[in-house]
N, C-alpha and C. Protein backbone atom coordinates (compact mmCIF):
# COMPACT_ATOMS: atom_id res chain seq x y z
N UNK A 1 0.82 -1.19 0.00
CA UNK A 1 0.00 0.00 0.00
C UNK A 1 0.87 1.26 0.00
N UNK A 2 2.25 0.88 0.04
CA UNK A 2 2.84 2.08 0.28
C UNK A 2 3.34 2.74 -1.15
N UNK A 3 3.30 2.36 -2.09
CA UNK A 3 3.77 2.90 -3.51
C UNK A 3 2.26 3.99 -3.70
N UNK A 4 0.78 3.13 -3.35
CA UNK A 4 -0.13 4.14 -3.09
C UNK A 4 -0.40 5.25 -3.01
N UNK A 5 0.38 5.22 -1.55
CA UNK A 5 -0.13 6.23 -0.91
C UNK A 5 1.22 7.44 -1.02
N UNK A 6 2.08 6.60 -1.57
CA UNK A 6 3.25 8.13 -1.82
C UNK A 6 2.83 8.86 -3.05
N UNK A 7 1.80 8.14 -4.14
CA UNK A 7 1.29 9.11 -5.36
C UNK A 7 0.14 9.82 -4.86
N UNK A 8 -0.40 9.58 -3.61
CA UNK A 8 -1.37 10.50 -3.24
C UNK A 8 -1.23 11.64 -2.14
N UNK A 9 -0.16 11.04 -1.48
CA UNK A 9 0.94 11.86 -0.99
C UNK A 9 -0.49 12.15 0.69
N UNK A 10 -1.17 13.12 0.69
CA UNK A 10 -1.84 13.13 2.20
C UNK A 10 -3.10 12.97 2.29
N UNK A 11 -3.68 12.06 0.83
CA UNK A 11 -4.86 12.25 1.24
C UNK A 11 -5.04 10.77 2.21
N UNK A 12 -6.32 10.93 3.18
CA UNK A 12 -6.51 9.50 4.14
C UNK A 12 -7.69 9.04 3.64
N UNK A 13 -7.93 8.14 4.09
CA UNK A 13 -8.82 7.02 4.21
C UNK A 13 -10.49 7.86 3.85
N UNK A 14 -10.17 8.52 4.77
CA UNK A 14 -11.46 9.26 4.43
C UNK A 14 -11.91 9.67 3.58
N UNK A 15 -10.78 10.53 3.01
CA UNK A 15 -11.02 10.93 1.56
C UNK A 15 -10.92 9.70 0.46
N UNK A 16 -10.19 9.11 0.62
CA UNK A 16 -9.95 7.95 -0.51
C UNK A 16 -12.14 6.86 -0.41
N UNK A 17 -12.38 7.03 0.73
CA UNK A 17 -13.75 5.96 0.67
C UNK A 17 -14.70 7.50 0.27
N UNK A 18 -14.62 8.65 0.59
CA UNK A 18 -15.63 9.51 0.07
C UNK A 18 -15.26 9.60 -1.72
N UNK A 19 -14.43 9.34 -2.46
CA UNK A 19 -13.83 9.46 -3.77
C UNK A 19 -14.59 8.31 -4.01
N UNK A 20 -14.35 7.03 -3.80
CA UNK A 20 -15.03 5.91 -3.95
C UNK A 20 -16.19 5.82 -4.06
N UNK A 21 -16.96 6.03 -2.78
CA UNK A 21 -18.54 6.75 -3.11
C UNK A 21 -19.02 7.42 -4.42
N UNK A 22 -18.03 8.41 -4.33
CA UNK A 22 -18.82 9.18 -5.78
C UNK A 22 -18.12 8.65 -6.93
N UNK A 23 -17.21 7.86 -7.08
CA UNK A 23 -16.51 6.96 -8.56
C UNK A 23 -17.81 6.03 -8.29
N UNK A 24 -18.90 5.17 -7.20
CA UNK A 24 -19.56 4.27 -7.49
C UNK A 24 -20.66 5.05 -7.88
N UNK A 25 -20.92 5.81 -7.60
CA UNK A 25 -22.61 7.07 -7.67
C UNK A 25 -22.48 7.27 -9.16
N UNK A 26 -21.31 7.70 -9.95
CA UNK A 26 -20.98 8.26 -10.79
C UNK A 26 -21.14 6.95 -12.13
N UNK A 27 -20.32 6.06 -11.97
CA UNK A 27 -20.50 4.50 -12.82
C UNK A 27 -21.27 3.55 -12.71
N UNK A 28 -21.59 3.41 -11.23
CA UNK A 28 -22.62 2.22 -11.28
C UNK A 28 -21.91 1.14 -10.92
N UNK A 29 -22.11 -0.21 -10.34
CA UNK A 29 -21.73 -1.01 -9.39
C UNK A 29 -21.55 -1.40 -11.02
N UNK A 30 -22.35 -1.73 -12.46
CA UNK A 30 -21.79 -2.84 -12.72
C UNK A 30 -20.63 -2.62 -13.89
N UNK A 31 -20.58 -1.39 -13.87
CA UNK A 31 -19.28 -1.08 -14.82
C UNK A 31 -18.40 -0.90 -14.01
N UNK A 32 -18.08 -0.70 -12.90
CA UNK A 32 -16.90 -0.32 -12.19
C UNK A 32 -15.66 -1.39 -12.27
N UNK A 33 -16.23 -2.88 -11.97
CA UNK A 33 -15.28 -3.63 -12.28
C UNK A 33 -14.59 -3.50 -13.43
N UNK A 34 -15.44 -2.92 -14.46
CA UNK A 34 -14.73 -2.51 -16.10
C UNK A 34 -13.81 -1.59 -15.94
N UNK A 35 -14.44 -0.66 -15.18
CA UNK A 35 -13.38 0.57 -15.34
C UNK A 35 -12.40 -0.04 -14.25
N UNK A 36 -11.98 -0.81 -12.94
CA UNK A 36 -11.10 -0.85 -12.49
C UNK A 36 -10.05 -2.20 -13.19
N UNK A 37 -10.63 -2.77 -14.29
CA UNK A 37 -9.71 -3.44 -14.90
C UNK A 37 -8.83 -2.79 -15.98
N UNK A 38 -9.99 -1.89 -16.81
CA UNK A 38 -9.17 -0.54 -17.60
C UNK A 38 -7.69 0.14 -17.02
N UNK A 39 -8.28 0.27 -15.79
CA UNK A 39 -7.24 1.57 -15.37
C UNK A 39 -6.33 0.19 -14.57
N UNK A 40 -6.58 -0.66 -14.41
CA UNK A 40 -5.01 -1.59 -13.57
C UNK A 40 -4.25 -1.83 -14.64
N UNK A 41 -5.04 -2.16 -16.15
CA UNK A 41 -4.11 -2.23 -17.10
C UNK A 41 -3.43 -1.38 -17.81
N UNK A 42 -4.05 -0.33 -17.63
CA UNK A 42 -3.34 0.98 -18.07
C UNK A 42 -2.03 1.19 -17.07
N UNK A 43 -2.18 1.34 -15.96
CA UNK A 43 -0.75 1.27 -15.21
C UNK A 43 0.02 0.57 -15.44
N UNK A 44 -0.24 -0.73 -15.59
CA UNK A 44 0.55 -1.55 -15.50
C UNK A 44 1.35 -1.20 -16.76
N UNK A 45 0.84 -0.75 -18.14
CA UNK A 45 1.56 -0.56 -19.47
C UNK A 45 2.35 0.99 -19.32
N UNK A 46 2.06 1.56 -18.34
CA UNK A 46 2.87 2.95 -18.19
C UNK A 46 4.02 2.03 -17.20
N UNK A 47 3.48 1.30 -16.30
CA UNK A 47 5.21 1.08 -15.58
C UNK A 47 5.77 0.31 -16.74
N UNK A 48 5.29 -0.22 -17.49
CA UNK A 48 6.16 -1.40 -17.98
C UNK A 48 7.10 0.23 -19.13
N UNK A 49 6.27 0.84 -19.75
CA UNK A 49 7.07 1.51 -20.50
C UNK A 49 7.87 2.26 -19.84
N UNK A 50 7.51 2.86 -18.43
CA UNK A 50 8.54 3.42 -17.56
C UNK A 50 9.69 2.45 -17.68
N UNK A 51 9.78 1.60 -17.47
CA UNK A 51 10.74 0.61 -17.17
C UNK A 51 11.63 0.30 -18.20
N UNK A 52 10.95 0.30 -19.48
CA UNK A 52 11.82 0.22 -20.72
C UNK A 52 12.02 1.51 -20.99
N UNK A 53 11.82 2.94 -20.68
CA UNK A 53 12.52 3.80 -21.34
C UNK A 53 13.54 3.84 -20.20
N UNK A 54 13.51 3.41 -19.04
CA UNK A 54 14.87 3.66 -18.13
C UNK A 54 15.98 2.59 -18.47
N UNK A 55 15.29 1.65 -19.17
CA UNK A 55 16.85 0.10 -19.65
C UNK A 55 17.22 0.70 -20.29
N UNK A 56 16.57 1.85 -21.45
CA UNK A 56 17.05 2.03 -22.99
C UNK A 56 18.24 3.39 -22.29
N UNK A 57 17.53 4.07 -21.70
CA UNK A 57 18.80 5.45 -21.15
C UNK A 57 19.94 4.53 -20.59
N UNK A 58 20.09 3.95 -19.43
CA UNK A 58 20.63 3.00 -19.47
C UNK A 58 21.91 2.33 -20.69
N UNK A 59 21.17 1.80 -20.98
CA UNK A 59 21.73 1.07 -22.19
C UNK A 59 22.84 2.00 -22.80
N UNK A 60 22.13 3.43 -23.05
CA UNK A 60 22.79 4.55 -24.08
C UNK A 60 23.86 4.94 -23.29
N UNK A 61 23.90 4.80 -21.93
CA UNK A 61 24.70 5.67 -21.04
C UNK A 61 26.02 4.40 -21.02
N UNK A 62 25.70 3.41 -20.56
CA UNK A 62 26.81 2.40 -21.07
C UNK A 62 27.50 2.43 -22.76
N UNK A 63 26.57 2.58 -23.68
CA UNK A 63 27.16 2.65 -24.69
C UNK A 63 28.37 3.82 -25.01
N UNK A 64 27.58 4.92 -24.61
CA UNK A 64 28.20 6.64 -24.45
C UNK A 64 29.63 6.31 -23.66
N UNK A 65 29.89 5.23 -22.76
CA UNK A 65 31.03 5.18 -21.60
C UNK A 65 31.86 4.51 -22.28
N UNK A 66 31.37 3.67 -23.04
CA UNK A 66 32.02 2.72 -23.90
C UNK A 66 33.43 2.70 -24.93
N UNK A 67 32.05 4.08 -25.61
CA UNK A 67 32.82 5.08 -26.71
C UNK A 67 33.97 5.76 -26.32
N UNK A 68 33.69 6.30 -24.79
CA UNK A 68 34.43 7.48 -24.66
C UNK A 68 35.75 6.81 -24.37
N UNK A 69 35.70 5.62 -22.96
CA UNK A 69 36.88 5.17 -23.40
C UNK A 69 37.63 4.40 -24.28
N UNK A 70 37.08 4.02 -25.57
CA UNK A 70 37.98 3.81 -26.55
C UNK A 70 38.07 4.54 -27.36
N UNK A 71 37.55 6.24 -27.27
CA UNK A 71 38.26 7.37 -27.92
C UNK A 71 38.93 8.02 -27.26
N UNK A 72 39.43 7.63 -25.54
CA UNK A 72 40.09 8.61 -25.10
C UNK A 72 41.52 8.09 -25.12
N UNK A 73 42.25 9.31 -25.61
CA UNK A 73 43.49 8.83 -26.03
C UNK A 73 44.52 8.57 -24.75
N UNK A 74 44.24 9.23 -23.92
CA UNK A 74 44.77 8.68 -22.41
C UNK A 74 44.85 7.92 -21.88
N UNK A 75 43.77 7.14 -22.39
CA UNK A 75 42.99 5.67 -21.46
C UNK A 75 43.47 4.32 -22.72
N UNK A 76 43.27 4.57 -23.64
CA UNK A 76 43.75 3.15 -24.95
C UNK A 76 44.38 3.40 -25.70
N UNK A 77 44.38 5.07 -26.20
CA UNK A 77 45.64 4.48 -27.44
C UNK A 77 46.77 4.86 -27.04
N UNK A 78 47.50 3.88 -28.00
CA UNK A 78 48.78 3.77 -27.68
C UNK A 78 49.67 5.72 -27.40
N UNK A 79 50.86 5.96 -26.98
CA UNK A 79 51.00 7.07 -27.24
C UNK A 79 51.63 7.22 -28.34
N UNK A 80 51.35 8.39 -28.73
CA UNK A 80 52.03 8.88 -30.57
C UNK A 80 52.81 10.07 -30.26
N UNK A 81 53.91 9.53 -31.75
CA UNK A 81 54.41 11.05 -31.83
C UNK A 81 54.54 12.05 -32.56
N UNK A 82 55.05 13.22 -32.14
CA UNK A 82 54.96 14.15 -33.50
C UNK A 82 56.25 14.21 -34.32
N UNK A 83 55.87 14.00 -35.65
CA UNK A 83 56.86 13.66 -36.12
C UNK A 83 58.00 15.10 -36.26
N UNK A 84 57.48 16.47 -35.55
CA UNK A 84 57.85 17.67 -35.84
C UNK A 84 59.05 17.39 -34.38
N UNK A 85 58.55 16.83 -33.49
CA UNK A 85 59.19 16.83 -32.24
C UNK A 85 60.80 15.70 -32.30
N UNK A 86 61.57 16.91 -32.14
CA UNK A 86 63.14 15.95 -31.95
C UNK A 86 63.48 15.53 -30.76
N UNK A 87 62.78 15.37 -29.85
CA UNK A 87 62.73 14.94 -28.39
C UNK A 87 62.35 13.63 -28.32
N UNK A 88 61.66 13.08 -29.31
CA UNK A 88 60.65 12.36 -28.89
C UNK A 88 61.42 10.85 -28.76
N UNK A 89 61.49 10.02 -27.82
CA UNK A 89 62.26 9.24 -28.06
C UNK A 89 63.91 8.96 -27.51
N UNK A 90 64.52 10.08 -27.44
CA UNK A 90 66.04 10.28 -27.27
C UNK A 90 66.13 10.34 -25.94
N UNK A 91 65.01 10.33 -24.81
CA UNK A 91 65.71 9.98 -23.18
C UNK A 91 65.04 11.75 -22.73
N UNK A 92 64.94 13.10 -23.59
CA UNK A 92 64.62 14.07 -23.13
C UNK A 92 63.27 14.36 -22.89
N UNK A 93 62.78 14.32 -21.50
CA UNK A 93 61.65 14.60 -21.34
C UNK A 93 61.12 16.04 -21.10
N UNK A 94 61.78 16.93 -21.84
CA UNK A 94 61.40 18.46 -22.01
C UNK A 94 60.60 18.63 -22.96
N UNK A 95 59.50 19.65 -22.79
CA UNK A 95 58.90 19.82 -23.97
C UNK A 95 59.20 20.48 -25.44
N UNK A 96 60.93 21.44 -25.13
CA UNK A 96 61.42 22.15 -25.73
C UNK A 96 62.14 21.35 -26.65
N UNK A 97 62.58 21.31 -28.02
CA UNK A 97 63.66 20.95 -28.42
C UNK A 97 64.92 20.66 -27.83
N UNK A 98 66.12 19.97 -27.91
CA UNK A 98 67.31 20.01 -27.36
C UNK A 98 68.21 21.21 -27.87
N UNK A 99 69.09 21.80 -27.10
CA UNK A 99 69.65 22.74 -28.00
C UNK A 99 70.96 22.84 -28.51
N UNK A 100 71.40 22.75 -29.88
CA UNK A 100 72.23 22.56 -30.52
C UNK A 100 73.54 23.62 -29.53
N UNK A 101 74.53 22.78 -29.82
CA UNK A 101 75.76 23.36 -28.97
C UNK A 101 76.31 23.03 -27.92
């Protein structure tokens, strides 16, 4: 009862059997079972789609993590070099060129 009563948040008992009253005044004892099979199945197809649009975000957010680390060049690829850079390789870990002399 408690998923209930957190979508109705304060209404009580009281109010919930005076609502009732007038949902039976209003439909009639012998459609009501109709309408309360309508509306259980209607929920039930909003949670279920709730439920599949949260696997599918999901899903995208793993995929999105996926991507990123096998495009981040920090994390998988190998390191590269520039072929402009005369450092690269020779033991100098400066960012400057070495300097002739």
């Amino acid at each position: 009862m408690a998923p209930f009563l957190a979508v109705f948040g304060g209404i009580g008992w009281g109010e919930l059997l005076i609502i009732a009253f007038v949902v039976l005044m209003v439909f009639g004892p012998k459609r009501l079972p109709e309408i309360a099979e309508a509306l259980g199945s209607s929920v039930k197809k909003f949670r279920r789609a709730t439920q599949d649009a949260k696997d599918e975000v999901k899903r995208e957010i793993d995929v999105a993590r996926t991507d990123t680390v096998r495009s981040d060049p920090l994390r998988s690829d190998p390191p590269r070099t520039d072929p402009l850079r005369t450092d690269v390789g020779n033991g100098n870990s400066s960012a400057t060129p070495p300097k002739d002399g």
